[in-house]
Protein backbone atom coordinates (compact mmCIF):
# COMPACT_ATOMS: atom_id res chain seq x y z
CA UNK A 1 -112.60 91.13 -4.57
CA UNK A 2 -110.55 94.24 -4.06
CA UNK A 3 -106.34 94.20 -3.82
CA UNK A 4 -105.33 97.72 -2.70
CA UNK A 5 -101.26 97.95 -3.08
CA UNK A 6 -99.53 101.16 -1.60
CA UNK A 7 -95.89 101.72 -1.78
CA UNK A 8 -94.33 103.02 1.50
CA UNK A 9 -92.66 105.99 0.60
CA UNK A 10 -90.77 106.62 4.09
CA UNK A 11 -88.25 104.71 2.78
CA UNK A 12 -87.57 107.59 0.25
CA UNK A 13 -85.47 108.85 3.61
CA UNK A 14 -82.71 106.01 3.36
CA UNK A 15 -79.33 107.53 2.92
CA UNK A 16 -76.55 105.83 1.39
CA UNK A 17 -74.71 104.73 3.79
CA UNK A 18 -77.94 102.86 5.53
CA UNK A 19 -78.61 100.45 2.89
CA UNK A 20 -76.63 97.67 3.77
CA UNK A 21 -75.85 94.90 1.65
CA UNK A 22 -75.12 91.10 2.96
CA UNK A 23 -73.02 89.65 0.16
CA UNK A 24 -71.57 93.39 -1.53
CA UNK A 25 -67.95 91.20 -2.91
CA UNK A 26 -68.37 88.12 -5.12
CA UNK A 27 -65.42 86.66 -5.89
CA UNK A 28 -67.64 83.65 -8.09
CA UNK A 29 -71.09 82.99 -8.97
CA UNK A 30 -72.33 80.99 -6.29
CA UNK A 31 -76.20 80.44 -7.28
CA UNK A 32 -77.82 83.99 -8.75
CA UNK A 33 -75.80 86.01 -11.00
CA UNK A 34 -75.76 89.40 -9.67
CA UNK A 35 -76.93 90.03 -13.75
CA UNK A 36 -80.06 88.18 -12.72
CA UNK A 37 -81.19 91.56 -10.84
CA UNK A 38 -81.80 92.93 -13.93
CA UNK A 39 -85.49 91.45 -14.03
CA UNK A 40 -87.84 94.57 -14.23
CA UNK A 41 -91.91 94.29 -13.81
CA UNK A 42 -92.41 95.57 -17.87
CA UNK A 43 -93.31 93.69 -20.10
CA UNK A 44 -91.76 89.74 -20.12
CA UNK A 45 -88.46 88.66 -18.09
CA UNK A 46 -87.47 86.97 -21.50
CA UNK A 47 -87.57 90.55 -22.91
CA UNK A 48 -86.05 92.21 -19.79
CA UNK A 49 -83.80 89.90 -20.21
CA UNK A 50 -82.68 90.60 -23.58
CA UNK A 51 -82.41 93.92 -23.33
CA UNK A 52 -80.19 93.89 -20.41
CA UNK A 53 -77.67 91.62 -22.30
CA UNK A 54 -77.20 93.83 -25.02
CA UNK A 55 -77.30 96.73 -22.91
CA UNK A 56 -74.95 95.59 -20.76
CA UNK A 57 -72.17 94.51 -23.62
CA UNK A 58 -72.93 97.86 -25.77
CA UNK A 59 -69.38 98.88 -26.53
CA UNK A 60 -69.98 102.60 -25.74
CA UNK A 61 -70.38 102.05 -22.42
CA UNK A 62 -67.45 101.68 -19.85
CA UNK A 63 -67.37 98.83 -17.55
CA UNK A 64 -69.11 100.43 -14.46
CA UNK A 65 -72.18 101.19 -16.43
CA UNK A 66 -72.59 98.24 -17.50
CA UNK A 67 -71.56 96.78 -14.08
CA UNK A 68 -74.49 99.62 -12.61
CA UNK A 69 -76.89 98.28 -15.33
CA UNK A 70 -76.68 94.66 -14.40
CA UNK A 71 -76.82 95.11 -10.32
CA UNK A 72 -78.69 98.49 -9.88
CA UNK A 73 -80.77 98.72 -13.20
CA UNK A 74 -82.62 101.22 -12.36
CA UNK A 75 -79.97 103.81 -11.19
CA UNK A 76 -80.72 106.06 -13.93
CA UNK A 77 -84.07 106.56 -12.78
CA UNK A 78 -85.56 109.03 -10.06
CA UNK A 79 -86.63 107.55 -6.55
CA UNK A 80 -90.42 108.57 -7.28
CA UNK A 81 -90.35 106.58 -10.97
CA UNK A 82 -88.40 104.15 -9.37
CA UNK A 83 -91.47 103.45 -7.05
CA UNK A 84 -93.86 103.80 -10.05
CA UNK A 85 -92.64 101.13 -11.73
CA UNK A 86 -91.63 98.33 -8.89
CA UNK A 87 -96.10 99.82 -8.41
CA UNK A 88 -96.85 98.47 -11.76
CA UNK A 89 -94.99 95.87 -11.43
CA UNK A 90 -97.37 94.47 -8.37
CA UNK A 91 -100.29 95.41 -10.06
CA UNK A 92 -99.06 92.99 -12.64
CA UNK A 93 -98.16 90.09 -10.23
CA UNK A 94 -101.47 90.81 -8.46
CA UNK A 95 -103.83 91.12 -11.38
CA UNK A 96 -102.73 87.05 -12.38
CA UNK A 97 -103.33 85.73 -8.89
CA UNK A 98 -107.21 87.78 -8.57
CA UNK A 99 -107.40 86.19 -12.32
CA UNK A 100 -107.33 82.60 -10.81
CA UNK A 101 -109.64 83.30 -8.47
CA UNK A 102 -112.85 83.77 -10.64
CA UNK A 103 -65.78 79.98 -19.65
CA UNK A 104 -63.48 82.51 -19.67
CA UNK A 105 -62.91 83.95 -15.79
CA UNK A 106 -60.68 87.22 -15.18
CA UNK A 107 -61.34 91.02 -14.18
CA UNK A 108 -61.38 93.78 -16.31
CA UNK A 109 -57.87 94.29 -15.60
CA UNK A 110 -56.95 90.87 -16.98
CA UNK A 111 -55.97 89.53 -12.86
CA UNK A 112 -58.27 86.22 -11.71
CA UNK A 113 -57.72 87.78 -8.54
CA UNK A 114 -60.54 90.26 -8.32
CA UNK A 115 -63.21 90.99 -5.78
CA UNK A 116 -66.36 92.61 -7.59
CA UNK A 117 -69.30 91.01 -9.32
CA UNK A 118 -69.61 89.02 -12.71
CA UNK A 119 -71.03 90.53 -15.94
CA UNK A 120 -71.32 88.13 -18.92
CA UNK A 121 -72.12 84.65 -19.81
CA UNK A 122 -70.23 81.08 -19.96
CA UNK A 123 -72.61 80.52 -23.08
CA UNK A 124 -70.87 83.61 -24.68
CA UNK A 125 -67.25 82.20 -23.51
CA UNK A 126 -66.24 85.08 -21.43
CA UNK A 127 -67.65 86.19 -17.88
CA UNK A 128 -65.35 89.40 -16.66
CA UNK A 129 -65.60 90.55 -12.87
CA UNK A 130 -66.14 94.15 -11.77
CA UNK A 131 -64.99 96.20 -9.25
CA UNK A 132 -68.40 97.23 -7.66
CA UNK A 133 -67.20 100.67 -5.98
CA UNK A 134 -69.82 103.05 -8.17
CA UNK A 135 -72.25 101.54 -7.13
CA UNK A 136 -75.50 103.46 -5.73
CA UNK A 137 -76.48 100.26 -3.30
CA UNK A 138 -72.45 99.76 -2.05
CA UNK A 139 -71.74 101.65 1.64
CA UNK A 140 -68.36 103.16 1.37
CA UNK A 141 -67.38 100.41 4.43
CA UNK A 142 -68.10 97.26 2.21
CA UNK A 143 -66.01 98.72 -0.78
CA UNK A 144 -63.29 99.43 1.63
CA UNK A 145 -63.43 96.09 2.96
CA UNK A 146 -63.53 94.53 -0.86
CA UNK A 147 -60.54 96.37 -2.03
CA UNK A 148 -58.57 95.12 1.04
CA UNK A 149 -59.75 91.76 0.89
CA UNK A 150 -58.43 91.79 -3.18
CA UNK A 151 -54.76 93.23 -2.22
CA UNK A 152 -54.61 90.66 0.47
CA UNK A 153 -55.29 87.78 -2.31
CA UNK A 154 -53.56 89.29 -5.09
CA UNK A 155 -50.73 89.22 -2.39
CA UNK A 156 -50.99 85.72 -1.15
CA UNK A 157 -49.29 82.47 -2.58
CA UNK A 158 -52.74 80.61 -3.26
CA UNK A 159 -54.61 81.07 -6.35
CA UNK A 160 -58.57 82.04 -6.34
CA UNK A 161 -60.93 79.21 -6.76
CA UNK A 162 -63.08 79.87 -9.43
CA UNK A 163 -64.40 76.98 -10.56
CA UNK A 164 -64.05 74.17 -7.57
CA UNK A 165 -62.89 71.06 -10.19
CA UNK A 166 -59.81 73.07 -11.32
CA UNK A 167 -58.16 73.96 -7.75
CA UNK A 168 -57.43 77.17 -5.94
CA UNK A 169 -58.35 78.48 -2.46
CA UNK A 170 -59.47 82.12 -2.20
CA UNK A 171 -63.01 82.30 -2.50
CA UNK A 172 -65.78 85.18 -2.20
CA UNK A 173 -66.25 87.63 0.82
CA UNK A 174 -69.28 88.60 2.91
CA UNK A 175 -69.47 92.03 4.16
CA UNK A 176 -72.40 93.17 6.93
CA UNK A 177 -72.68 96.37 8.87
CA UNK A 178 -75.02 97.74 10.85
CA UNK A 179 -76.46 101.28 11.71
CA UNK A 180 -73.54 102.09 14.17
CA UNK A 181 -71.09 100.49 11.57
CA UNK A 182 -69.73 98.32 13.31
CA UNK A 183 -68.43 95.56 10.66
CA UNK A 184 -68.15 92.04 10.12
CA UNK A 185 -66.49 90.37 7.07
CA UNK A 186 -67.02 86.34 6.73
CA UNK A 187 -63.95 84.88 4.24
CA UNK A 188 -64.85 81.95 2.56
CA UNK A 189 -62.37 79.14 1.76
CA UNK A 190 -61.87 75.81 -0.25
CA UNK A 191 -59.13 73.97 1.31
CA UNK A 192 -58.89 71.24 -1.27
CA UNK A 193 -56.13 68.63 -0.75
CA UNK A 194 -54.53 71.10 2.26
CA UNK A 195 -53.89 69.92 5.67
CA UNK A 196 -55.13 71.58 8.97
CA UNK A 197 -52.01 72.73 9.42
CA UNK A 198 -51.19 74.50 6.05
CA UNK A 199 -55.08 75.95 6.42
CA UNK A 200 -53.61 77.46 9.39
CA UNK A 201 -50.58 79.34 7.97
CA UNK A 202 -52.97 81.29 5.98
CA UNK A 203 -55.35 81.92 8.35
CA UNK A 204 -52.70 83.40 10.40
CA UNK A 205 -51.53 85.75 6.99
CA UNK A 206 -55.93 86.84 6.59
CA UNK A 207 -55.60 87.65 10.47
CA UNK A 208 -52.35 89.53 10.16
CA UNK A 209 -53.57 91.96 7.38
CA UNK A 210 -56.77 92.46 8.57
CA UNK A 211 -55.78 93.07 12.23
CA UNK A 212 -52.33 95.15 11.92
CA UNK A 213 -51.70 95.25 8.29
CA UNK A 214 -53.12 97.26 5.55
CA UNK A 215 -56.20 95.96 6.21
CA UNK A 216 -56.38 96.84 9.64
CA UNK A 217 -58.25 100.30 8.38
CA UNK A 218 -61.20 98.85 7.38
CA UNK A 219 -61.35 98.36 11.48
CA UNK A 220 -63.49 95.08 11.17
CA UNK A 221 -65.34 93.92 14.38
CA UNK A 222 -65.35 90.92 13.60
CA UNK A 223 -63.56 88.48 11.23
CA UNK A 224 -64.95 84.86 10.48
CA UNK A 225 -63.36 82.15 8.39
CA UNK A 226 -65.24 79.17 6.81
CA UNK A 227 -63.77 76.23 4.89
CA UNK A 228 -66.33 74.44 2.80
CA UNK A 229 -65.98 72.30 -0.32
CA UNK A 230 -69.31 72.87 -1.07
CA UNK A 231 -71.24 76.52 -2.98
CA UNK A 232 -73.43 77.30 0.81
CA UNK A 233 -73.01 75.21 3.37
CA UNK A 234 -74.66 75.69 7.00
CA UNK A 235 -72.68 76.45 10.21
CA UNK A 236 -73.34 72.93 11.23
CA UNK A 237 -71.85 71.52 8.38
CA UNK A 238 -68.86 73.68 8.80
CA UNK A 239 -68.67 75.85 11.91
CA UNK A 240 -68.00 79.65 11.10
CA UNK A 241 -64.88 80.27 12.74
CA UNK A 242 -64.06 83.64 14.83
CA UNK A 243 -60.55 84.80 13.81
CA UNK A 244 -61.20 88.43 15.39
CA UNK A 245 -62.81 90.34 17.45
CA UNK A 246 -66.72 89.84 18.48
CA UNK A 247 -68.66 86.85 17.34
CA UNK A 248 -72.36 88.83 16.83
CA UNK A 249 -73.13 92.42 15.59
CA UNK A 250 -76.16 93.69 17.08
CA UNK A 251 -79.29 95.84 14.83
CA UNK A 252 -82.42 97.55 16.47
CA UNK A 253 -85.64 97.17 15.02
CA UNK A 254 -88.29 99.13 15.98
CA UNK A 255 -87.12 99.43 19.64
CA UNK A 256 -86.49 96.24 20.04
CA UNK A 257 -82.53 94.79 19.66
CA UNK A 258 -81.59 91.79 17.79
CA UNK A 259 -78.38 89.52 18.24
CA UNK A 260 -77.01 88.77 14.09
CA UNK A 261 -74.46 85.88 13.62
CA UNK A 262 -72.52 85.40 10.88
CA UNK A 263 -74.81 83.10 9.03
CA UNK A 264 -78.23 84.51 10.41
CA UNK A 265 -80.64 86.04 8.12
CA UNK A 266 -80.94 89.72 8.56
CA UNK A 267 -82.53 92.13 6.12
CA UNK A 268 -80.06 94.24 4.78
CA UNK A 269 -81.56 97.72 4.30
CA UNK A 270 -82.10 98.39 8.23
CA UNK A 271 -84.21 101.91 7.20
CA UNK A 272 -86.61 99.81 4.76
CA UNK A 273 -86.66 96.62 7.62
CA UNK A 274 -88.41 99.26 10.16
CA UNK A 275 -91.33 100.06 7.33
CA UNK A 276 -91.68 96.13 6.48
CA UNK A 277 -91.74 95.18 10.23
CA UNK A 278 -94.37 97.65 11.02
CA UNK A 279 -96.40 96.87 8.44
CA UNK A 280 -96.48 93.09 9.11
CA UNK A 281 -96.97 93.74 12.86
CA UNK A 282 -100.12 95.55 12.06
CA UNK A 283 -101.22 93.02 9.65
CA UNK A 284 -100.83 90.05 11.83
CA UNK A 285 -102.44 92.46 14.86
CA UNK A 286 -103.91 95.18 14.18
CA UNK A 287 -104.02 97.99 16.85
CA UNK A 288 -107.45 98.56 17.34
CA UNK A 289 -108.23 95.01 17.21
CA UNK A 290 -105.46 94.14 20.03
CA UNK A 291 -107.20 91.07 22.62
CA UNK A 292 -104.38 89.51 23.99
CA UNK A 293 -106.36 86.84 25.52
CA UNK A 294 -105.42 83.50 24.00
CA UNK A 295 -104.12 85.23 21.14
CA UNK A 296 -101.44 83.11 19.52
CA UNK A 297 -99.18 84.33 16.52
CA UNK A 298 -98.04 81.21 14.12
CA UNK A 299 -94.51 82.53 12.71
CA UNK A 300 -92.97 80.18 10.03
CA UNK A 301 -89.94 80.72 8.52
CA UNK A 302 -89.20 82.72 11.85
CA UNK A 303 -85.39 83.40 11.18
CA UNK A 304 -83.65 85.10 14.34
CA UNK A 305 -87.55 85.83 15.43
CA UNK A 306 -87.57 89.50 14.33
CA UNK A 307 -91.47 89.83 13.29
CA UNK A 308 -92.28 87.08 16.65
CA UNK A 309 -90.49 89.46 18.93
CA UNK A 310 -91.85 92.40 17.58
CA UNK A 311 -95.43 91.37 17.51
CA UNK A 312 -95.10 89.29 21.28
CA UNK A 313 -96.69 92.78 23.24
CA UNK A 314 -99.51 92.39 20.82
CA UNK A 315 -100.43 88.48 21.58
CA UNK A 316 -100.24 86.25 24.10
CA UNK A 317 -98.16 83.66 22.81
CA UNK A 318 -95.70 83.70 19.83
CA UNK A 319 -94.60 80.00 18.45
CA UNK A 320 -92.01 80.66 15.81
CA UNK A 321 -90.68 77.89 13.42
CA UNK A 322 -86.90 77.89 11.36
CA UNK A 323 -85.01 75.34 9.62
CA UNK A 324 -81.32 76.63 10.37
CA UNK A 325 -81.03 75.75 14.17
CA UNK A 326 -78.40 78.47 14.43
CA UNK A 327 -81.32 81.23 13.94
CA UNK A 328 -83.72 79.29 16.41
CA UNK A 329 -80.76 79.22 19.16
CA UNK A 330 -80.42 83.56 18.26
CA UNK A 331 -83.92 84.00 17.96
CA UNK A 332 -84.53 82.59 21.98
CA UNK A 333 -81.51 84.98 22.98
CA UNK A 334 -82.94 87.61 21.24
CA UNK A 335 -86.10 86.82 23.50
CA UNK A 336 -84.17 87.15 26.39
CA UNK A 337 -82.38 89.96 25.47
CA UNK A 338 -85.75 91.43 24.58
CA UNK A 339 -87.04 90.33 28.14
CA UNK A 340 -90.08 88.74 26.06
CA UNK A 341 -91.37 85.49 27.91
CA UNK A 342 -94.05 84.73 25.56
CA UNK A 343 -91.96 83.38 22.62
CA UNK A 344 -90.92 79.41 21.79
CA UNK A 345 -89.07 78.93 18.97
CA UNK A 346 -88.82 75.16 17.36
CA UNK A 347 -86.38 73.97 14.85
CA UNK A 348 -86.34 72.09 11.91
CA UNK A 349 -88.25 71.77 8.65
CA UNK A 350 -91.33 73.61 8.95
CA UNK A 351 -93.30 70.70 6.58
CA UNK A 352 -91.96 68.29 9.24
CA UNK A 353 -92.76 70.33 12.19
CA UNK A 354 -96.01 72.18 11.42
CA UNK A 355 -98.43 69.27 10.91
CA UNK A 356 -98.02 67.78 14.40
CA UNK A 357 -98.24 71.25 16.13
CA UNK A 358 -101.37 72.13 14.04
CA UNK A 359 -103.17 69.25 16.14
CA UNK A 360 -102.03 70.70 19.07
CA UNK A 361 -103.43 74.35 18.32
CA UNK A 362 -106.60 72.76 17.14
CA UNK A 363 -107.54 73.13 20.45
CA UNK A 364 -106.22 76.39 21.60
CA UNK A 365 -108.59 78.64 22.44
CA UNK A 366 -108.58 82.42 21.70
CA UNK A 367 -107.61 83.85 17.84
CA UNK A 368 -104.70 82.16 15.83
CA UNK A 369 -102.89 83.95 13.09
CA UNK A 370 -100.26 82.94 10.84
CA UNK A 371 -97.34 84.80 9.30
CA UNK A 372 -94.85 83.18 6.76
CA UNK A 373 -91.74 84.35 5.28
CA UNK A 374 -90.36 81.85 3.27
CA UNK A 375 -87.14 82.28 0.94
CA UNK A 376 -87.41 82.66 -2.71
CA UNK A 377 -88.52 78.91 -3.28
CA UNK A 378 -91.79 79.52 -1.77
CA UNK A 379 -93.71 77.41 1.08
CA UNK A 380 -93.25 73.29 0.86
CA UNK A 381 -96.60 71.70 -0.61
CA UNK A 382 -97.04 69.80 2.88
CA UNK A 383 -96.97 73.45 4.89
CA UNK A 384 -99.45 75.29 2.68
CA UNK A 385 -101.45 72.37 3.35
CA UNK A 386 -101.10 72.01 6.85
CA UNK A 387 -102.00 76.25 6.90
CA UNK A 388 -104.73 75.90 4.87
CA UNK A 389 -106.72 72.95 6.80
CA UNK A 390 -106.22 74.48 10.07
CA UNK A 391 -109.75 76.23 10.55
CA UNK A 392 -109.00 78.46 13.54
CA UNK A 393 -106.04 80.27 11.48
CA UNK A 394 -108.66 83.32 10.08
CA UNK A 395 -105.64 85.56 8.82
CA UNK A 396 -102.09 84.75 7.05
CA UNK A 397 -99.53 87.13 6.46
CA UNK A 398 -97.42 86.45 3.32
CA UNK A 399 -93.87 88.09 2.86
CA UNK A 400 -92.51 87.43 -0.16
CA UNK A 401 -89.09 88.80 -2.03
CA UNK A 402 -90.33 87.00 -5.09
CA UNK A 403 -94.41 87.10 -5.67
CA UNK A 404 -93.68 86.36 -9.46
CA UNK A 405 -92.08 83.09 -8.49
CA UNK A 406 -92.98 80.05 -6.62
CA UNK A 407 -94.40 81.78 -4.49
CA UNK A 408 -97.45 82.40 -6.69
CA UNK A 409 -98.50 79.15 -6.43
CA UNK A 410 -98.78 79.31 -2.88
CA UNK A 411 -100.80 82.32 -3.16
CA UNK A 412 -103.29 79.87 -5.83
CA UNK A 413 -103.52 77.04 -3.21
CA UNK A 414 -104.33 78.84 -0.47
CA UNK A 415 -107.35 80.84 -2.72
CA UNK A 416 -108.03 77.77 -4.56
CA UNK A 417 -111.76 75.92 -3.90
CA UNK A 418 -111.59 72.80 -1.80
CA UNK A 419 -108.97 69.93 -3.56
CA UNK A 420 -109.56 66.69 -2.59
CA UNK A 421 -106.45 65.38 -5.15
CA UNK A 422 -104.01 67.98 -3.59
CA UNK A 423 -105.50 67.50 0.10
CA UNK A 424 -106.58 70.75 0.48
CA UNK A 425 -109.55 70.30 2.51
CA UNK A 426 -110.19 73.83 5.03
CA UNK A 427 -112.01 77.03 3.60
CA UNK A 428 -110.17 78.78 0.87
CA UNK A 429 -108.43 82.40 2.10
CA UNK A 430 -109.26 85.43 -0.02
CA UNK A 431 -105.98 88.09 -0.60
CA UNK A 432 -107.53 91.25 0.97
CA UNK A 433 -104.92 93.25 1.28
CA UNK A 434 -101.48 93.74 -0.88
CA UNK A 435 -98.81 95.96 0.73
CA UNK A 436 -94.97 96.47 -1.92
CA UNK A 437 -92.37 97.67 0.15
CA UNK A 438 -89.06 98.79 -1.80
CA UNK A 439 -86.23 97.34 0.31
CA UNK A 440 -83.93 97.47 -2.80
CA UNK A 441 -83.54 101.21 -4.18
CA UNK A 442 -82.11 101.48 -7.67
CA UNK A 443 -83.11 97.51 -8.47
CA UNK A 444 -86.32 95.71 -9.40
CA UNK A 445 -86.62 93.72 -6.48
CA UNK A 446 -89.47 94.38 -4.10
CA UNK A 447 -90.53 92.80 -0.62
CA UNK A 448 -94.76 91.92 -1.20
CA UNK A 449 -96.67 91.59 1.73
CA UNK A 450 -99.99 90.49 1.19
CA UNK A 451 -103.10 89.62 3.90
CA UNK A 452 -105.63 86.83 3.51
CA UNK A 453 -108.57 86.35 5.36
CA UNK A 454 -111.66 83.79 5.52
């Protein structure tokens, strides 16, 4: 068995002000420390690890380094040895699965009330908060948009909730933009013991400064407002609401447009989304094998239906599957907008879903493959199996943001011989193909798309 890994240097060509992040203000940890980027492909994480710490609390160095260390650890390096190593780093990741197969809160400036990311530890009693303006993977709108968002806060009468079980209201900021830069900032809120009305007074004061006060120069399209009690919380558990402007932005992707709301999934480096896009359209069909006849494209995990949409010239029929029913409900206008007619997209939990529509494409005719691009917890158990007994899927597509992870043991089950204990009963797939592309420049991270075939 061969893996052959390329990097897709193209994306060398991103300039600053494309790479776009989703969540660039933090205004408390709510799951991943941003210091948890600082996981590099040398050596072990527990070492990584280590080293970052101390190199991130070395007293020579001011608070932005350290601040670039934790986020964008590898800023000190060129683009080309940046490459090299996320390279090595594959190889790594790859070479185990082909082996299986033989509190202290406050800003630097002492003020609770600051918009940045975290650096330090509760374990080491003091966590301080960082203005993130240096920083190589910040687009001059979203620091803009995080300065104004902190003078509004440090202005208002309610105090930042840090920490939910102590009070206060303010909580982070989300900041998207897209390749015409037109921009859309989602303020997040914990309303506590507050009635509707009170909420209301200071939704009125975010609207104010954003629309005709000082903030008004950040020139968002679109403001949105969520109150949740809760870290994440879907739009169905508490609706997004429009305060200004225009409820969607709108990206293109390789010629084809794509609606965004404020909770959809979107890849943030737009430059980099074009190379992964393209590269998991020709996986899934390849050019000089295109037969459109019967052709059917499995998508799970299908988000707003980018790579379903992209590929539907290709096949004949695209059946896309997402958990968050907002995405399903953008993916079919994204169809339409598309004029594609060859699309369905079904919500809910893809291990719920998946095992009564395999039966049903048991007796399609014409070729069936599968593409999955699950989050960082990997696929459920009950979907690898249900992709893994269907005999008429001959190729799988894997993205994955995290091949070191869960996901890994995905890639094991699906390569595994036949397991009658873990119900995994169809002919094991064989990785044939391993493509990294860098969709994170001046960090470890690094999208993995690999093929299997049987």
């Amino acid at each position: 068995m061969s893996l052959t890994a390329k990097c897709c240097r193209s994306v060398m060509a991103v300039r600053p002000n494309v790479l776009y992040l989703r969540r660039s203000c933090v205004l408390f940890s709510t799951g991943v420390s941003p210091a948890d980027a600082g996981r590099a492909g040398s050596g072990s994480q527990k070492q990584w690890r280590r080293r970052q710490k101390k190199a991130a609390w070395t007293d020579d160095l001011s608070w932005e380094e350290r601040l670039a260390n934790a986020v964008t650890p590898l800023w000190r390096l060129s683009y080309e040895e940046q490459l090299e190593l996320k390279q090595d780093n594959h190889r790594r990741i790859l070479s185990e699965l082909s082996g299986s197969l033989s509190a202290d809160l406050r800003g630097v400036d002492g003020n609770p009330k600051t918009v940045g990311f975290y650096l330090g530890t509760a374990s080491r009693g003091s966590i301080v908060c960082v203005n993130g303006d240096h920083l190589l993977n910040m687009p001059e709108k979203h620091t803009l948009v995080a300065r104004c968002y902190q003078d509004f806060i440090r202005q208002s009468s309610l105090e930042p909730c840090l920490l939910f079980h102590i009070g206060g209201h303010w909580r982070e900021v989300t900041v998207r933009t897209n390749v015409q830069g037109h921009t859309m900032a989602i303020v997040y809120f914990h309303p506590q013991m507050m009635s509707a009305e009170e909420v209301a007074v200071h939704k009125a004061e975010l609207v104010e400064y954003f629309s005709r006060g000082p903030g008004s120069v950040c020139q968002l399209d679109s403001l949105f407002f969520q109150e949740s009690t809760m870290t994440r919380c879907t739009h169905e558990e508490s609706p997004y609401q429009l305060l200004h402007g225009q409820p969607y932005l709108y990206e293109e992707v390789l010629g084809f447009k794509f609606r965004i709301s404020a909770d959809a999934f979107f890849q943030v480096n737009q430059a980099a989304a074009q190379v992964l896009y393209n590269t998991v359209r020709d996986l899934c069909v390849p050019e000089a094998a295109q037969s459109k006849t019967g052709s059917t494209l499995l998508d799970v995990c299908c988000g707003t239906g980018t790579i379903g949409i992209i590929s539907s010239p290709r096949v004949d029929r695209v059946i896309g599957v997402e958990i968050v029913e907002q995405a399903v409900r953008d993916a079919a206008h994204n169809a339409a907008l598309n004029n594609v007619e060859n699309c369905e997209f079904l919500p809910g939990k893809a291990e719920v879903v998946l095992p009564a529509l395999m039966s049903q494409l048991s007796s399609a005719t014409g070729a069936l493959t599968a593409v999955v691009n699950p989050s960082r917890a990997g696929l459920h158990p009950k979907v690898v199996r249900a992709l893994r007994n269907q005999a008429a899927i001959r190729r799988l597509i894997y993205v994955s943001c995290k091949p070191d992870g869960e996901a890994m043991r995905n890639f094991k089950e699906l390569c595994c011989a036949p397991n009658q204990e873990k119900k995994l009963t169809g002919d094991a797939f064989s990785p044939t193909l391993a493509v990294p592309v860098d969709m994170f420049p001046h960090t470890p991270h690094c999208e993995l798309v690999l093929l299997f075939e049987r």
